[in-house]
Protein backbone atom coordinates (compact mmCIF):
# COMPACT_ATOMS: atom_id res chain seq x y z
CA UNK A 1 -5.62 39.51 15.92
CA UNK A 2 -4.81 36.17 17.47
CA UNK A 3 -1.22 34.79 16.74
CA UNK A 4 -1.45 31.89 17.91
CA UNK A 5 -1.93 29.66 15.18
CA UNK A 6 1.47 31.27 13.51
CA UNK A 7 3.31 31.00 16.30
CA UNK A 8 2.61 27.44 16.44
CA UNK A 9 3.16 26.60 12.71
CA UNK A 10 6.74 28.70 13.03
CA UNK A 11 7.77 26.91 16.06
CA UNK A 12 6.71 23.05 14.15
CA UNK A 13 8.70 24.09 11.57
CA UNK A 14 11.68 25.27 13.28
CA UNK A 15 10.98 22.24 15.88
CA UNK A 16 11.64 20.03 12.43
CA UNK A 17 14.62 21.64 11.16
CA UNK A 18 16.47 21.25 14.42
CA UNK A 19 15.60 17.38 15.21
CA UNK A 20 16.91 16.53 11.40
CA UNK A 21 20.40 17.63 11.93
CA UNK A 22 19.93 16.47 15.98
CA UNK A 23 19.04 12.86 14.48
CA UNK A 24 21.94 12.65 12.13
CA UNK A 25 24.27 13.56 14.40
CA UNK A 26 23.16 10.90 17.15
CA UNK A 27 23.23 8.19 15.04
CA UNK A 28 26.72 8.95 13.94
CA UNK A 29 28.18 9.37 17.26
CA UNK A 30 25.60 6.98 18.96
CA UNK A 31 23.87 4.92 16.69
CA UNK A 32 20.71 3.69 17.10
CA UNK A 33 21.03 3.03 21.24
CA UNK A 34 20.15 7.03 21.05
CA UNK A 35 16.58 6.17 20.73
CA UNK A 36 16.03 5.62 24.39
CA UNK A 37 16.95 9.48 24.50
CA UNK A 38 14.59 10.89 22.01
CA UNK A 39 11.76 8.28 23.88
CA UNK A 40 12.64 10.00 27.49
CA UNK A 41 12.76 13.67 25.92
CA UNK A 42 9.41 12.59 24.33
CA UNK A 43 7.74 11.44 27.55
CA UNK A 44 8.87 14.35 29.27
CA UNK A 45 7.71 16.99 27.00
CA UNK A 46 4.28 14.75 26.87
CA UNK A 47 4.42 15.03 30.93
CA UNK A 48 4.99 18.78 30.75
CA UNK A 49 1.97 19.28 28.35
CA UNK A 50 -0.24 17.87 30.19
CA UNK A 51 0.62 20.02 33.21
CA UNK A 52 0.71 23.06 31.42
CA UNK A 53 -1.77 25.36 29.61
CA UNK A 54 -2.27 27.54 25.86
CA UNK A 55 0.29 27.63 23.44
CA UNK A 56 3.17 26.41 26.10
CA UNK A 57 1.04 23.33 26.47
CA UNK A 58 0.94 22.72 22.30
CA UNK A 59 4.63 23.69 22.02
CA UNK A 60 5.07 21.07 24.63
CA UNK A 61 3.73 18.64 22.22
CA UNK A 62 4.93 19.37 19.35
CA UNK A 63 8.11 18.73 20.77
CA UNK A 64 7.29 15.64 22.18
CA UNK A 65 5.86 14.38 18.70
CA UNK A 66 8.85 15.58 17.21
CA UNK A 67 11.04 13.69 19.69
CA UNK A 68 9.00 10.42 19.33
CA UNK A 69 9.16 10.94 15.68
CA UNK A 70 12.97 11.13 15.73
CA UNK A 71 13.19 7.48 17.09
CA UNK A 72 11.65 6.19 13.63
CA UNK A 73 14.28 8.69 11.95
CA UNK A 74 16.81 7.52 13.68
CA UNK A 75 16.72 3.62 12.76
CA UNK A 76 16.05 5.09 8.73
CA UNK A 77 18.59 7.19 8.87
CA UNK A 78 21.01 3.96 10.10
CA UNK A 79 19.61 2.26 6.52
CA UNK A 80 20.86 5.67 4.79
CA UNK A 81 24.30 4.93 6.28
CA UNK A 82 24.00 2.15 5.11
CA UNK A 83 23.55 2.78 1.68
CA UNK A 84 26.04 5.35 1.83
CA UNK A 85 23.90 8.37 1.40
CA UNK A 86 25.12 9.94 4.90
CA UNK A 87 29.49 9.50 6.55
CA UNK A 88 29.77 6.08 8.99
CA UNK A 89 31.91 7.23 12.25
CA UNK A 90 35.21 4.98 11.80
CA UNK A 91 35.26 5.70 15.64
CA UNK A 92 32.61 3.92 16.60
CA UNK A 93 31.94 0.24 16.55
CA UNK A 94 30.07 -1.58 13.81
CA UNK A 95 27.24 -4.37 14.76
């Protein structure tokens, strides 16, 4: 039996789940600045696909999908803030 493919789909999934809540909080305590972070986590995980091989290799990217995808997340969830769906940090300075 290969278990590959499983694997894979369990770790996107998790990979998802974790970068929602990871999102939320940087925009709150960051705001959108963060996305410089998620674009530099996503060029390194790119990088360390590339260099690698099998599943490591697709985790890799996965991750690094999942990273880029976070910077589009990031400036919606700044328009849910807005709209009041998600807490604005009173700490931290408005535009």
């Amino acid at each position: 039996m290969n278990w590959e493919g499983i694997v894979i789909g369990a770790a996107t999934f998790l990979c998802i789940g974790v970068f929602h809540p990871i999102v939320i909080k940087a925009e709150y305590y960051l705001g959108t600045r963060s996305w410089w972070l998620f674009a530099l986590a996503g060029a390194g995980c790119i990088a360390g696909s590339l260099l690698t091989e099998g599943t490591l290799s697709t985790l890799l990217g996965v991750v690094a999908f999942s990273s880029l995808w976070s910077i589009l997340e990031l400036f919606k969830q700044e328009k849910r803030v807005e709209r009041g769906w998600f807490p604005r940090n009173p700490k931290r300075r408005q535009k």
